[in-house]
C-alpha atoms as a PDB file:
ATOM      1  CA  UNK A   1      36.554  -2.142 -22.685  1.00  0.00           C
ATOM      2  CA  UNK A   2      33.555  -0.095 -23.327  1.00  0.00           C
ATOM      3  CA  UNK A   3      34.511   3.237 -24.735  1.00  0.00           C
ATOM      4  CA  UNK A   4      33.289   6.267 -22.727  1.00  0.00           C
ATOM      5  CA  UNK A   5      30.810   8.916 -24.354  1.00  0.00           C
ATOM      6  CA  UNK A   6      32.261  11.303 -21.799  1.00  0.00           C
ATOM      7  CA  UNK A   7      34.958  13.827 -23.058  1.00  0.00           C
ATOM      8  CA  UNK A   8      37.799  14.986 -20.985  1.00  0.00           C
ATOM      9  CA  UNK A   9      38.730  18.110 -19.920  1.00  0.00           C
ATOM     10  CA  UNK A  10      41.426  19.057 -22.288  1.00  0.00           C
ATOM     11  CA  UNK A  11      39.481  17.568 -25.470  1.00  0.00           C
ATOM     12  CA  UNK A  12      36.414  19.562 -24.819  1.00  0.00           C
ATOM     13  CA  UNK A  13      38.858  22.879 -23.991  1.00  0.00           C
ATOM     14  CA  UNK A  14      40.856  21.806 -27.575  1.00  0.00           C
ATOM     15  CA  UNK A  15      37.234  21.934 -28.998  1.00  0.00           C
ATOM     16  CA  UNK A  16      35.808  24.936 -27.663  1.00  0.00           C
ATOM     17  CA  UNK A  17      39.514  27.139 -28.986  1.00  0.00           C
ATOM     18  CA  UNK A  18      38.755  25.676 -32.069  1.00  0.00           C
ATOM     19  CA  UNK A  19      35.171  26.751 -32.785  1.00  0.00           C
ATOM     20  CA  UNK A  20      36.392  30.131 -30.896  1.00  0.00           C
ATOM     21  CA  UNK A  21      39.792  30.078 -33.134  1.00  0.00           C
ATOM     22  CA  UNK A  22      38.074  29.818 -36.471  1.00  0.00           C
ATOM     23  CA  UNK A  23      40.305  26.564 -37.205  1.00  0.00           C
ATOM     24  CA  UNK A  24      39.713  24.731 -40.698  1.00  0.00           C
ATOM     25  CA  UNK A  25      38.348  21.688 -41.749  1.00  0.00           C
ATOM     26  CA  UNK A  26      40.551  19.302 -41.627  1.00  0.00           C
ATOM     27  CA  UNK A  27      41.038  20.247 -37.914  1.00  0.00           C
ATOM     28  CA  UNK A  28      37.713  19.287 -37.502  1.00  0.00           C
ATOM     29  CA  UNK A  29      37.871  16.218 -39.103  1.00  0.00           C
ATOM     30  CA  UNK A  30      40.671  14.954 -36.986  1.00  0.00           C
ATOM     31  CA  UNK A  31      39.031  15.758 -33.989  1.00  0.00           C
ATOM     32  CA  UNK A  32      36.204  14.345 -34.767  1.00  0.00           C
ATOM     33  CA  UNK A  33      37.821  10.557 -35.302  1.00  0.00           C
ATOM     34  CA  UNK A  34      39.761  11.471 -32.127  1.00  0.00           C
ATOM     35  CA  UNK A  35      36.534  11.604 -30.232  1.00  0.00           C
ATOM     36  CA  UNK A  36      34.418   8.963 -31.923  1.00  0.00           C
ATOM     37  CA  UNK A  37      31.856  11.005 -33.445  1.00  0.00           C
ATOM     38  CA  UNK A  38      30.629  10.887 -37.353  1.00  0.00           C
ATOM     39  CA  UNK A  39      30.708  14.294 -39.584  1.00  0.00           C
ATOM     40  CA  UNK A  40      28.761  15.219 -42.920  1.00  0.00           C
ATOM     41  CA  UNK A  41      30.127  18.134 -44.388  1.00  0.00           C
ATOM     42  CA  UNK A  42      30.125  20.242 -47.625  1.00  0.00           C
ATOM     43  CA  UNK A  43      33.498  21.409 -48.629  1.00  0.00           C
ATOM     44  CA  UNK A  44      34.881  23.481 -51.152  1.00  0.00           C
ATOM     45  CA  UNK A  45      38.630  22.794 -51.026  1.00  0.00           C
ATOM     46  CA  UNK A  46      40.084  20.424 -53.129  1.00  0.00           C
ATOM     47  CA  UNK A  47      42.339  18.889 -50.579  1.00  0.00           C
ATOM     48  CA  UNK A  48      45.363  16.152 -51.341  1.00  0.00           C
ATOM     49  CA  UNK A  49      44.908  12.664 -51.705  1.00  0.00           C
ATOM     50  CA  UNK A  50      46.471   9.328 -52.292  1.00  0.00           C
ATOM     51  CA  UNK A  51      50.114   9.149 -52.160  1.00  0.00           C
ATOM     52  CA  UNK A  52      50.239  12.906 -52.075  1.00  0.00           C
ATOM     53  CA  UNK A  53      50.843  13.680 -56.144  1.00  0.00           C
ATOM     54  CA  UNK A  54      46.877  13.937 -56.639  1.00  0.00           C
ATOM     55  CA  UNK A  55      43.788  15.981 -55.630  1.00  0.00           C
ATOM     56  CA  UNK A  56      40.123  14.402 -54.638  1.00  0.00           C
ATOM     57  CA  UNK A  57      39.196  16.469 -57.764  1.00  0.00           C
ATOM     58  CA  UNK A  58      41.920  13.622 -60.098  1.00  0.00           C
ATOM     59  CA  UNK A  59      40.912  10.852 -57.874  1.00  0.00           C
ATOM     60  CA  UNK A  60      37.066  11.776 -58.318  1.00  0.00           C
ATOM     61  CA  UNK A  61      36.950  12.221 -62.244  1.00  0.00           C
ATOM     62  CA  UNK A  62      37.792   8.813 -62.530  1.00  0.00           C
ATOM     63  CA  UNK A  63      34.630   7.313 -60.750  1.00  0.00           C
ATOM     64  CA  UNK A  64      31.669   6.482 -62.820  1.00  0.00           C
ATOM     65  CA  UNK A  65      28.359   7.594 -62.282  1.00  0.00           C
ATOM     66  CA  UNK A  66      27.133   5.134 -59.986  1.00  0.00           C
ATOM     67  CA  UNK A  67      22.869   6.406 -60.423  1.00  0.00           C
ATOM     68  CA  UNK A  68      20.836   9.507 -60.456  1.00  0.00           C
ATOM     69  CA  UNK A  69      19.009  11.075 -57.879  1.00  0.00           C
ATOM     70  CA  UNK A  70      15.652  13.910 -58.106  1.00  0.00           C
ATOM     71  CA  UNK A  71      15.278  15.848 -56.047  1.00  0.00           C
ATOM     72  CA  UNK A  72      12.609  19.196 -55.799  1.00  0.00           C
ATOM     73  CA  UNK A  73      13.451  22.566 -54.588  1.00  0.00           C
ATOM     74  CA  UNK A  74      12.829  26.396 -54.802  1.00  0.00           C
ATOM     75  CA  UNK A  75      15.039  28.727 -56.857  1.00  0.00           C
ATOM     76  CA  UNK A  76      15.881  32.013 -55.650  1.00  0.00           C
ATOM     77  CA  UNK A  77      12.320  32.953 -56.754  1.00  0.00           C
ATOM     78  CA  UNK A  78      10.139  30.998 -54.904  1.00  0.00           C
ATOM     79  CA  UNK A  79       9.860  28.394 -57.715  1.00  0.00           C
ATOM     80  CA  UNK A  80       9.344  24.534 -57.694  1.00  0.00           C
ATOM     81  CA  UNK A  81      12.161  22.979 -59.232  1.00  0.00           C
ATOM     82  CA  UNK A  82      13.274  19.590 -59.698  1.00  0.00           C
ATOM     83  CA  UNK A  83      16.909  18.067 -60.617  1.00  0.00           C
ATOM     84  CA  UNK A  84      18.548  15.032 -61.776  1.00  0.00           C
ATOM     85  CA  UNK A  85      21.901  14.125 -59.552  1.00  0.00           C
ATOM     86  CA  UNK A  86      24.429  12.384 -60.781  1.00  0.00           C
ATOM     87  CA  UNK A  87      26.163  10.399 -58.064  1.00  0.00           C
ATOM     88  CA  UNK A  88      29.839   9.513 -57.720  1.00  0.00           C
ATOM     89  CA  UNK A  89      31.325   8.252 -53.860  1.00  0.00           C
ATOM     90  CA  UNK A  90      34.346   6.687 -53.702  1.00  0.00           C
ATOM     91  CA  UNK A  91      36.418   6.026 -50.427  1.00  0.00           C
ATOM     92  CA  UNK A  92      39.993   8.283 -50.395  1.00  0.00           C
ATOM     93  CA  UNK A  93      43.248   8.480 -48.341  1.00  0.00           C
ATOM     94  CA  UNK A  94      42.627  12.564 -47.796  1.00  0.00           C
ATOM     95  CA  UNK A  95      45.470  14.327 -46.619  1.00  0.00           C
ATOM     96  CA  UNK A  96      45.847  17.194 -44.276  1.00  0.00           C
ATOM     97  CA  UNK A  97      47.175  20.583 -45.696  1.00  0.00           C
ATOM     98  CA  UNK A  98      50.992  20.893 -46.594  1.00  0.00           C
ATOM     99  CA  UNK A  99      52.083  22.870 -43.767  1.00  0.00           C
ATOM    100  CA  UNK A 100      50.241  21.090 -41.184  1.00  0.00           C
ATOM    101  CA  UNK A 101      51.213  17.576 -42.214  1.00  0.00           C
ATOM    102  CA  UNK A 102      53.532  16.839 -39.106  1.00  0.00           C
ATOM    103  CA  UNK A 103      50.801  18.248 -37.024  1.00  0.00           C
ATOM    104  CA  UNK A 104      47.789  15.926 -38.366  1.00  0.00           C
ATOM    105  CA  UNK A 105      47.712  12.133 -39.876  1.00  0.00           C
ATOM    106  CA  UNK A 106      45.954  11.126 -43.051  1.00  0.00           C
ATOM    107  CA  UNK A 107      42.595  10.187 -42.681  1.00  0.00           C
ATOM    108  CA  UNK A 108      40.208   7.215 -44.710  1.00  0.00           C
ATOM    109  CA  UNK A 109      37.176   9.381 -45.970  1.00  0.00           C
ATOM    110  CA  UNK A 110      34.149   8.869 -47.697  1.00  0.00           C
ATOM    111  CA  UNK A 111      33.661  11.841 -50.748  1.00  0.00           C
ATOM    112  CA  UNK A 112      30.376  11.890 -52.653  1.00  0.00           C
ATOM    113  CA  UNK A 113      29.312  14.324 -55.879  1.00  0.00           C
ATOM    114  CA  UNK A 114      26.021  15.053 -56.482  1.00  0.00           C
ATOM    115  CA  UNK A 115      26.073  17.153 -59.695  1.00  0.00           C
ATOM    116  CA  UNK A 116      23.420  17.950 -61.406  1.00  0.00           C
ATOM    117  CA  UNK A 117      22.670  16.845 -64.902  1.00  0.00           C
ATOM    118  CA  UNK A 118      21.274  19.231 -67.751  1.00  0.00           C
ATOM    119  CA  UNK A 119      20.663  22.124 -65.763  1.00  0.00           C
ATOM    120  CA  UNK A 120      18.600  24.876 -67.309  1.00  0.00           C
ATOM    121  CA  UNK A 121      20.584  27.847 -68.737  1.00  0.00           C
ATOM    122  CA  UNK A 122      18.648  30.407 -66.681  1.00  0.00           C
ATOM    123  CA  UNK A 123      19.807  29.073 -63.088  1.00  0.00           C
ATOM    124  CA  UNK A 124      23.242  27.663 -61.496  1.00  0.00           C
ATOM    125  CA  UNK A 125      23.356  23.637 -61.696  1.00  0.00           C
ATOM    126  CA  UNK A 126      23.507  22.186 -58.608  1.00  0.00           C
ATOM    127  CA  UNK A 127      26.697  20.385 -57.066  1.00  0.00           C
ATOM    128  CA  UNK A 128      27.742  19.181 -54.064  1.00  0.00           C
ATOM    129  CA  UNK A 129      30.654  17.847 -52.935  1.00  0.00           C
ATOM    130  CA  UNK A 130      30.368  16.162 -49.690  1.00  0.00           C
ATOM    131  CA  UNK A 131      32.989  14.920 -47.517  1.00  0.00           C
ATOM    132  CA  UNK A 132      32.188  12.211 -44.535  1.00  0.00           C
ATOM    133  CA  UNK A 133      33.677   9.232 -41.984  1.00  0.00           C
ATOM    134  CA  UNK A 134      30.297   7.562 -42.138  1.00  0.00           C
ATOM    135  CA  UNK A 135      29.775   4.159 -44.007  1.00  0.00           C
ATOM    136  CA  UNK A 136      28.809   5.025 -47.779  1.00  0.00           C
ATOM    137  CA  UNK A 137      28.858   1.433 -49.426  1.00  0.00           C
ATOM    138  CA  UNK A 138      26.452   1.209 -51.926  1.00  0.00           C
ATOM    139  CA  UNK A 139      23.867   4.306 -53.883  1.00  0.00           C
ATOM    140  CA  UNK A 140      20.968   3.793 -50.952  1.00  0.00           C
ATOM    141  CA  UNK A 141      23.799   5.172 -48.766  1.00  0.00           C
ATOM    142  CA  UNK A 142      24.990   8.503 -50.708  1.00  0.00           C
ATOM    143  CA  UNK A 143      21.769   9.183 -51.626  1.00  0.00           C
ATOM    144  CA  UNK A 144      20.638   8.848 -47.595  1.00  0.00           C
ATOM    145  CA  UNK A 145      23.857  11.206 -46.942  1.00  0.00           C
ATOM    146  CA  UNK A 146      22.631  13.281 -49.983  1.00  0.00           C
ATOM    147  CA  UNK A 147      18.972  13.830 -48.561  1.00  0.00           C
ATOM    148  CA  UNK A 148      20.614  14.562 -44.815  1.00  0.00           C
ATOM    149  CA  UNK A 149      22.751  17.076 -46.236  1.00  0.00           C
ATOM    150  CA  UNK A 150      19.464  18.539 -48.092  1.00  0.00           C
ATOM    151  CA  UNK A 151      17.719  18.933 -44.092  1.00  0.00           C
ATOM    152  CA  UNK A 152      20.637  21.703 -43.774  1.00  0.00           C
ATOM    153  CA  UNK A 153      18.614  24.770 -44.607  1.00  0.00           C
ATOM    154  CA  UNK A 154      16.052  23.986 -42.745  1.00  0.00           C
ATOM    155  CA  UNK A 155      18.262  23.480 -39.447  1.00  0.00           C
ATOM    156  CA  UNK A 156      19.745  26.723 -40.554  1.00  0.00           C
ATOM    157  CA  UNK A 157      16.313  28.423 -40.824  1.00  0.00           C
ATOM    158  CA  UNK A 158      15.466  27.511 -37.561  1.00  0.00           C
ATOM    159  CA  UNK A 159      18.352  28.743 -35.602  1.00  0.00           C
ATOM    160  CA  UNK A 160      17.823  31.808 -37.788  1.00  0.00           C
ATOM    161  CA  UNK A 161      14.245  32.279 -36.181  1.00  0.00           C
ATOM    162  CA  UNK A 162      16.291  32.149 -32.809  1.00  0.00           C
ATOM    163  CA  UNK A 163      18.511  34.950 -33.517  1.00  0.00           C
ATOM    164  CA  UNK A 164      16.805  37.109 -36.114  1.00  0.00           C
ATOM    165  CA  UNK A 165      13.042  36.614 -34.565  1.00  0.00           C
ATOM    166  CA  UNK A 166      13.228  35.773 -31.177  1.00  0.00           C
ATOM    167  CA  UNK A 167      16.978  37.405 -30.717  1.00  0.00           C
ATOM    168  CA  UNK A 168      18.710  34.948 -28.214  1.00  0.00           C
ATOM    169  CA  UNK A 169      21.725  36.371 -28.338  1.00  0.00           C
ATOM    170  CA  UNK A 170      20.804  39.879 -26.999  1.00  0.00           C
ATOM    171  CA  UNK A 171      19.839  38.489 -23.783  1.00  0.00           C
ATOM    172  CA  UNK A 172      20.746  39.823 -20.909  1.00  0.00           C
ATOM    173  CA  UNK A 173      20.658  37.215 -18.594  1.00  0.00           C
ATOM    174  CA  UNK A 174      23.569  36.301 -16.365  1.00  0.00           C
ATOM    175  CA  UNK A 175      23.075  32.836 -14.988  1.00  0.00           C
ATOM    176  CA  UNK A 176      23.513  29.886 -17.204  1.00  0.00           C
ATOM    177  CA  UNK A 177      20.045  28.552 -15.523  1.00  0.00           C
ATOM    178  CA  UNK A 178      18.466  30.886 -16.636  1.00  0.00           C
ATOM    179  CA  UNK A 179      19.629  31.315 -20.057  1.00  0.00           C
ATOM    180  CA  UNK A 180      18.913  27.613 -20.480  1.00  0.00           C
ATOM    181  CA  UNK A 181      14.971  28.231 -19.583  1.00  0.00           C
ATOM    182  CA  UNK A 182      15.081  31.106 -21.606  1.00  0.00           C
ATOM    183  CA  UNK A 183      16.681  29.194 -25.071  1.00  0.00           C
ATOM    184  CA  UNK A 184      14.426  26.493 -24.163  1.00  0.00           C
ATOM    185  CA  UNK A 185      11.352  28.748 -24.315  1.00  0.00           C
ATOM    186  CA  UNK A 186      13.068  29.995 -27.745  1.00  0.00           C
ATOM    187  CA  UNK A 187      13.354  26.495 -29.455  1.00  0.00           C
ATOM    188  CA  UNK A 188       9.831  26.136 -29.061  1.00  0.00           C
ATOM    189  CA  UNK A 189       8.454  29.297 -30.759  1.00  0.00           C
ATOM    190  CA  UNK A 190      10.877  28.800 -33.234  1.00  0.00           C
ATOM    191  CA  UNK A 191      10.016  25.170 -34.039  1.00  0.00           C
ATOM    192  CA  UNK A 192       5.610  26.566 -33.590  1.00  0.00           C
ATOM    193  CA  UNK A 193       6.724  29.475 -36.212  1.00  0.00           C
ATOM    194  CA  UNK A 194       8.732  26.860 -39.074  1.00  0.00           C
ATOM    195  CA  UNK A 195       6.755  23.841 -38.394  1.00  0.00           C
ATOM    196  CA  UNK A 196       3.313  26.119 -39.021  1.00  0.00           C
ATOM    197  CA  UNK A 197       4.873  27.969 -42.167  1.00  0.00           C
ATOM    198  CA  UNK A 198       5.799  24.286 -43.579  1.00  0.00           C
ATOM    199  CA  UNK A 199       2.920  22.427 -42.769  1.00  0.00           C
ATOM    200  CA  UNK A 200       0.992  25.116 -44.808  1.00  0.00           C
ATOM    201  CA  UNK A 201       3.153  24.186 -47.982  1.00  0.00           C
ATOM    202  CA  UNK A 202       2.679  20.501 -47.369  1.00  0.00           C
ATOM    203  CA  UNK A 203      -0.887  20.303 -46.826  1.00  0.00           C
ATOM    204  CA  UNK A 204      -2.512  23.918 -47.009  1.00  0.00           C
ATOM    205  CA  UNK A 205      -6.161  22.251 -47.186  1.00  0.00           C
ATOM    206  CA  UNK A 206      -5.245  20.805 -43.465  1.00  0.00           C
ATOM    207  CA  UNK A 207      -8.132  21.636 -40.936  1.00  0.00           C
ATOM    208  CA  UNK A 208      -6.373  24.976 -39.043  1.00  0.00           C
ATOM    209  CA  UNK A 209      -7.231  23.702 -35.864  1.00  0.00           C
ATOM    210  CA  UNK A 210      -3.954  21.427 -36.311  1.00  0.00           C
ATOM    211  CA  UNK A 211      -2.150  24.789 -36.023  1.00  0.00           C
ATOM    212  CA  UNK A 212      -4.453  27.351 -34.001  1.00  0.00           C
ATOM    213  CA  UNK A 213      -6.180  27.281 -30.497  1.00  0.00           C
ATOM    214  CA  UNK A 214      -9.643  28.331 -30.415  1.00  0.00           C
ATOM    215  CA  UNK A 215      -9.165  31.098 -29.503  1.00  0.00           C
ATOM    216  CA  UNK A 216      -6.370  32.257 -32.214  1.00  0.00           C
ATOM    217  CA  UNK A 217      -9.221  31.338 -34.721  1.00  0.00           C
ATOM    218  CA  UNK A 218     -11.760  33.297 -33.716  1.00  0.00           C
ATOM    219  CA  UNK A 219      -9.276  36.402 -33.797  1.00  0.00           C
ATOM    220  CA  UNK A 220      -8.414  35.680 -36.975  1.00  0.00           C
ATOM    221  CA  UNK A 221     -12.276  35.802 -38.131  1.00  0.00           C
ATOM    222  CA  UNK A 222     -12.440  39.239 -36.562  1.00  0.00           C
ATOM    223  CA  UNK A 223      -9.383  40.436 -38.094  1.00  0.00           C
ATOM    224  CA  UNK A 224      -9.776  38.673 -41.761  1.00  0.00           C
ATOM    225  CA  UNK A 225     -10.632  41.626 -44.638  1.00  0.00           C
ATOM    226  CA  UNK A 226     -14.097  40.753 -46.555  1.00  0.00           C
ATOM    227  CA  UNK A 227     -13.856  38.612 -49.455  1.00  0.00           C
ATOM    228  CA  UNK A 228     -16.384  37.242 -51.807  1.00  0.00           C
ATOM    229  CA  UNK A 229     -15.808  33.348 -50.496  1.00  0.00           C
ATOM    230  CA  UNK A 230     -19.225  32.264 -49.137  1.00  0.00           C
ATOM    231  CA  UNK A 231     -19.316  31.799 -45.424  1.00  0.00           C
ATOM    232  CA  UNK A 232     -20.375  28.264 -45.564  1.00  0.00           C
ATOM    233  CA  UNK A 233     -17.177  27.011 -47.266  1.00  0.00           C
ATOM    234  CA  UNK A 234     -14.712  25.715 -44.798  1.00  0.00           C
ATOM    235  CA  UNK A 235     -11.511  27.749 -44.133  1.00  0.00           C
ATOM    236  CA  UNK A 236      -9.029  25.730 -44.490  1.00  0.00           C
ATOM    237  CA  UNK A 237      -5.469  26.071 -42.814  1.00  0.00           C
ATOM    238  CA  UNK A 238      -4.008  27.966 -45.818  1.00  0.00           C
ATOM    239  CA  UNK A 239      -6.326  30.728 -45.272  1.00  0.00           C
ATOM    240  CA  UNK A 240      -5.640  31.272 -41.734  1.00  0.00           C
ATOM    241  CA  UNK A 241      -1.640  30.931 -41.996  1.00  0.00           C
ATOM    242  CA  UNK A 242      -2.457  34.128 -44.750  1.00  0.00           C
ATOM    243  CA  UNK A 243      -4.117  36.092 -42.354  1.00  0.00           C
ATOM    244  CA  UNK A 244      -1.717  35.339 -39.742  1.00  0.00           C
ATOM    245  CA  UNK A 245       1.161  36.517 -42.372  1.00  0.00           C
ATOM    246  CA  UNK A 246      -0.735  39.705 -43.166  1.00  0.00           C
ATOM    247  CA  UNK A 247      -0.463  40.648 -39.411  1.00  0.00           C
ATOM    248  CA  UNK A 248       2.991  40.708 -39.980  1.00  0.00           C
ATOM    249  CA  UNK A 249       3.244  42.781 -43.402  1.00  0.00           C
ATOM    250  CA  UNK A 250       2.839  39.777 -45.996  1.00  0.00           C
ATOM    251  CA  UNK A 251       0.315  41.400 -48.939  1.00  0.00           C
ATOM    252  CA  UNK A 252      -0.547  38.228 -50.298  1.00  0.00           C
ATOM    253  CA  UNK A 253      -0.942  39.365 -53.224  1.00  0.00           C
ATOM    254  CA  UNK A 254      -1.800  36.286 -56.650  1.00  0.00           C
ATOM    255  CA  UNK A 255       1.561  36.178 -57.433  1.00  0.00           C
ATOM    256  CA  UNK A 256       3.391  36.534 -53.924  1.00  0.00           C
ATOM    257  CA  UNK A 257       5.413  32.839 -52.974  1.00  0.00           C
ATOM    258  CA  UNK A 258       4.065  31.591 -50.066  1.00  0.00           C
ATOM    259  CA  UNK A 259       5.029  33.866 -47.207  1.00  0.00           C
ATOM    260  CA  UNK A 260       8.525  33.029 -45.065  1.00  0.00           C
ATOM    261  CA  UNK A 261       9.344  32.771 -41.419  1.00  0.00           C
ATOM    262  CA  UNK A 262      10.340  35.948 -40.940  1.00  0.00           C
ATOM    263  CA  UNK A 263       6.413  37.623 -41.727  1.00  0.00           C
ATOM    264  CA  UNK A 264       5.512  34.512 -40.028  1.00  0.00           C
ATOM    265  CA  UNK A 265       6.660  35.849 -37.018  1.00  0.00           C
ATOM    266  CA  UNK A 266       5.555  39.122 -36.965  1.00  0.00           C
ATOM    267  CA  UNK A 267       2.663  37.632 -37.453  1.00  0.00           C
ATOM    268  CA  UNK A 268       2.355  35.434 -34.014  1.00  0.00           C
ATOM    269  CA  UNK A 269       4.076  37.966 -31.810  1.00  0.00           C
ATOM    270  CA  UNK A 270       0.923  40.644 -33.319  1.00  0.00           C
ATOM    271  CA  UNK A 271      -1.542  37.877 -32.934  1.00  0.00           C
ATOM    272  CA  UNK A 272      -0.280  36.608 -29.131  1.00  0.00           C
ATOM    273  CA  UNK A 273      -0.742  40.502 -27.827  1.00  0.00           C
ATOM    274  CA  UNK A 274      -4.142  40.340 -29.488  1.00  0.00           C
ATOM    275  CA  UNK A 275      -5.135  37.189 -27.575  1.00  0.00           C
ATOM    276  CA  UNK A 276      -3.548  38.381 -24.598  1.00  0.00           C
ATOM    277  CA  UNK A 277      -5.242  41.976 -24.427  1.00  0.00           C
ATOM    278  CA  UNK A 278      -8.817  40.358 -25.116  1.00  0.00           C
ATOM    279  CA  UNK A 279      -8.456  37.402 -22.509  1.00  0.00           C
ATOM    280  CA  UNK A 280      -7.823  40.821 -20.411  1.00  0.00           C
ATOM    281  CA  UNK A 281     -10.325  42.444 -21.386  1.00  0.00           C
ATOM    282  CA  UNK A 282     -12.707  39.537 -20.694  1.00  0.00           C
ATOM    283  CA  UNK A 283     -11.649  39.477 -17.149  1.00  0.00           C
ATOM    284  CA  UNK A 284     -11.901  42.594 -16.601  1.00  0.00           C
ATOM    285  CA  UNK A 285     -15.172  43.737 -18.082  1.00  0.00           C
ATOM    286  CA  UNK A 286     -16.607  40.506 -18.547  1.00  0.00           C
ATOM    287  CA  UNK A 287     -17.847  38.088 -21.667  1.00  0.00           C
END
């Protein structure tokens, strides 16, 4: 028999107490197998395994490497960076915590290390220890659970834009409809505001018309201070994402990182007033 995607009652209440409940991990992981679903998650707790008389940590210093892995990121100062992961998975019996042992069965998980190999003296080394119930059978797979776990921040980042930028949660509104039409309007300013500020780190020389109406352009000319760059020379997108992060307090200054989300949106909100009060203007008065 075909296994239903829809939840019952009672599993989705047991859910929703847990979130509200703060419950730990291992609740979560035994709800998740209950309901069919697949997990990724970073932990920190070095939980029991095997027969009981072990940690993952024992169980996990005996795997060998099985490859490395580079990846690049930004250190707390804006940086480039790039590290060498060593990678370790192995399969283990994990078992719940001792005083909720009658309350939870043992469960077959995948863990994977990704430590990082001759880390520079001036900055933490990277590790992660990763704890999942998908299939991880071979290097191809931790390092494709690896680089999932690595799309975290940005997930994070953009529900931060919802809260901190566009503030969902001080809405006032007191019909789920219309909450839903509201967070829907959210997710897309939030996606316009972090999908402009990376496309400008992937490909600043991008035309800016890939990010900016017509219109948005042309108020950017107006508003752009003097420089000594010829007129002739294209403006690329880089230039226009700066002048769209100086409306919103970035000072671009030679040795400021490229600017963040948050004078990102300053930015937009200054430049969508300034859009709206001329297309005013130009209805009332005229072109």
């Amino acid at each position: 028999m075909k296994k239903s995607n829809k939840f019952s009652p009672e599993v989705r209440e047991r859910a929703v107490r847990m979130v509200q409940e703060h419950r730990g991990e291992y609740e979560l992981f035994s709800l998740a197998v209950e309901l069919g679903t697949r997990f990724l998650v970073r932990t920190c707790v070095d939980r029991l395994a095997g027969d009981g008389g072990h940690t993952i940590a024992a169980e996990m210093a005996e795997v060998r490497v099985r490859g490395l892995h580079r990846v690049a990121f930004r250190d707390a100062q804006g940086e480039s960076c790039e590290a060498a992961l060593e990678i370790r998975y192995r399969r283990i019996n994990v078992l719940p915590p001792i005083g909720k042992q009658k309350q939870y069965p043992p469960l077959e998980l995948t863990v994977i290390y990704a430590q990082e190999r001759g880390a520079p003296a001036d900055r933490a080394p990277l590790q992660w220890e990763l704890i999942t119930n998908l299939q991880v059978r071979s290097k191809a797979d931790a390092i494709e659970k690896i680089d999932w776990y690595a799309m975290r921040w940005k997930i994070e980042t953009f529900h931060k834009i919802s809260k901190s930028g566009c503030r969902a949660e001080d809405s006032r509104l007191r019909t789920a409809d219309r909450l839903t039409n509201l967070i829907a309007i959210y997710c897309i300013l939030s996606w316009r505001i972090f999908w402009v500020t990376m496309l400008n780190r992937a490909d600043p020389v991008a035309s800016p018309d890939e990010a900016f109406t017509e219109v948005e352009i042309s108020v950017l000319d107006r508003l752009s201070p003097k420089t000594t760059v010829p007129e002739f020379l294209p403006r690329t997108l880089s230039h226009y994402i700066t002048q769209l992060a100086r409306l919103g307090g970035y000072l671009a200054r030679k040795g400021d990182p490229p600017p963040g989300n948050t004078v990102m949106w300053r930015g937009l909100t200054r430049l969508t007033d300034i859009v709206l009060g001329m297309q005013i203007a130009q209805e009332v008065v005229g072109n």
